[in-house]
Protein backbone atom coordinates (compact mmCIF):
# COMPACT_ATOMS: atom_id res chain seq x y z
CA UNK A 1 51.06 -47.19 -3.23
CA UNK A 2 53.83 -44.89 -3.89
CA UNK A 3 54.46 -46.49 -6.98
CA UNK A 4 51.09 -46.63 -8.31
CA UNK A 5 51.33 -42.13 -7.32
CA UNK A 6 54.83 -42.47 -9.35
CA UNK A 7 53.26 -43.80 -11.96
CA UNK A 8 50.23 -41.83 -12.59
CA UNK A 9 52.11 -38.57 -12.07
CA UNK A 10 54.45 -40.06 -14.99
CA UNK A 11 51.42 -41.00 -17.43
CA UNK A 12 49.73 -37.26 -16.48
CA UNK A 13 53.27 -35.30 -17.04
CA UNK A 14 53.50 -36.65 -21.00
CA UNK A 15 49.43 -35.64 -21.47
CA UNK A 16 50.06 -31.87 -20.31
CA UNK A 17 53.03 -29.40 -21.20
CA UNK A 18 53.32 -26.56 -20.02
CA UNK A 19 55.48 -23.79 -20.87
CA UNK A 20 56.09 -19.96 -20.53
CA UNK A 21 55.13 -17.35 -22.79
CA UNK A 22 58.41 -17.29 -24.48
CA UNK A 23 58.88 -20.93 -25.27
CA UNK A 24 55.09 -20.80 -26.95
CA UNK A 25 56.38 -17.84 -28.98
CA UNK A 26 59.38 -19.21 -30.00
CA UNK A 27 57.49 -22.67 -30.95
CA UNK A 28 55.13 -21.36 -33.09
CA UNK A 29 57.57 -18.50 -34.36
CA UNK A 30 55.05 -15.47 -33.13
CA UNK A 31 55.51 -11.48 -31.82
CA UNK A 32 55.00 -10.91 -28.43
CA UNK A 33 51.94 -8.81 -28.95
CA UNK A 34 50.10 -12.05 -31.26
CA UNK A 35 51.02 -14.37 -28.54
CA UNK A 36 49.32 -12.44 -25.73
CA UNK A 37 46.47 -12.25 -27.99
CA UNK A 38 46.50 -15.50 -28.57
CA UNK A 39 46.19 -16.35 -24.65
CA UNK A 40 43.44 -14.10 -24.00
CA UNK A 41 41.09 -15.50 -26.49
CA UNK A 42 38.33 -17.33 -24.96
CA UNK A 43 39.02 -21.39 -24.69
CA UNK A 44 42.87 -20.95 -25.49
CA UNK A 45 44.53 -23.16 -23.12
CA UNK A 46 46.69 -21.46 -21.14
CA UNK A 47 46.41 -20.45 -16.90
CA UNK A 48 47.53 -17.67 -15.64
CA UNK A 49 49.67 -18.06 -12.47
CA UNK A 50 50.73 -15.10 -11.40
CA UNK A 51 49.90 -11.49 -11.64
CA UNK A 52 51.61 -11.61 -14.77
CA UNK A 53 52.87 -14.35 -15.52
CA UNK A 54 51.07 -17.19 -17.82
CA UNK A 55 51.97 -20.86 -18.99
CA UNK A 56 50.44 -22.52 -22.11
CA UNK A 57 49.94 -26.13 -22.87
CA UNK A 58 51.47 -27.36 -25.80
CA UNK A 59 49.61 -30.57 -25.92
CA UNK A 60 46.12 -28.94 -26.14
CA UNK A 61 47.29 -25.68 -28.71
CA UNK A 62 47.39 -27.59 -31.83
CA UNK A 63 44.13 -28.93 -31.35
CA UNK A 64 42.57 -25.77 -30.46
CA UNK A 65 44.33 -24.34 -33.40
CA UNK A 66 42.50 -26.98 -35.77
CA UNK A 67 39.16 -25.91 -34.12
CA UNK A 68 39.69 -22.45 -35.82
């Protein structure tokens, strides 16, 4: 069993990553100011998880990027 829960969270860890506010900026080579718009537009994908703090996922950006 605990192999089988190893496993899975393996697989799900290479479908989703996430990363601060920085690392997205410095990724895509954008200001601070087009970033944070960025992750306010409606259907970005990015959580907020703290007060004010965010995280993005990289895996998911380009393709909402292409949907532009």
């Amino acid at each position: 069993m605990r192999k089988e829960r190893d496993k899975m969270a393996k697989s799900n860890s290479r479908e989703e990553e996430w990363v601060t506010v920085p690392k997205f900026m410095e990724h895509y080579d954008l200001s601070s100011a087009t970033a944070y718009r960025i992750i306010h537009a409606k259907g970005f994908p990015s959580q907020r998880v703290t007060k004010r703090a965010y995280r993005v996922d990289l895996s998911r950006t380009d393709k909402y990027f292409k949907s532009l």
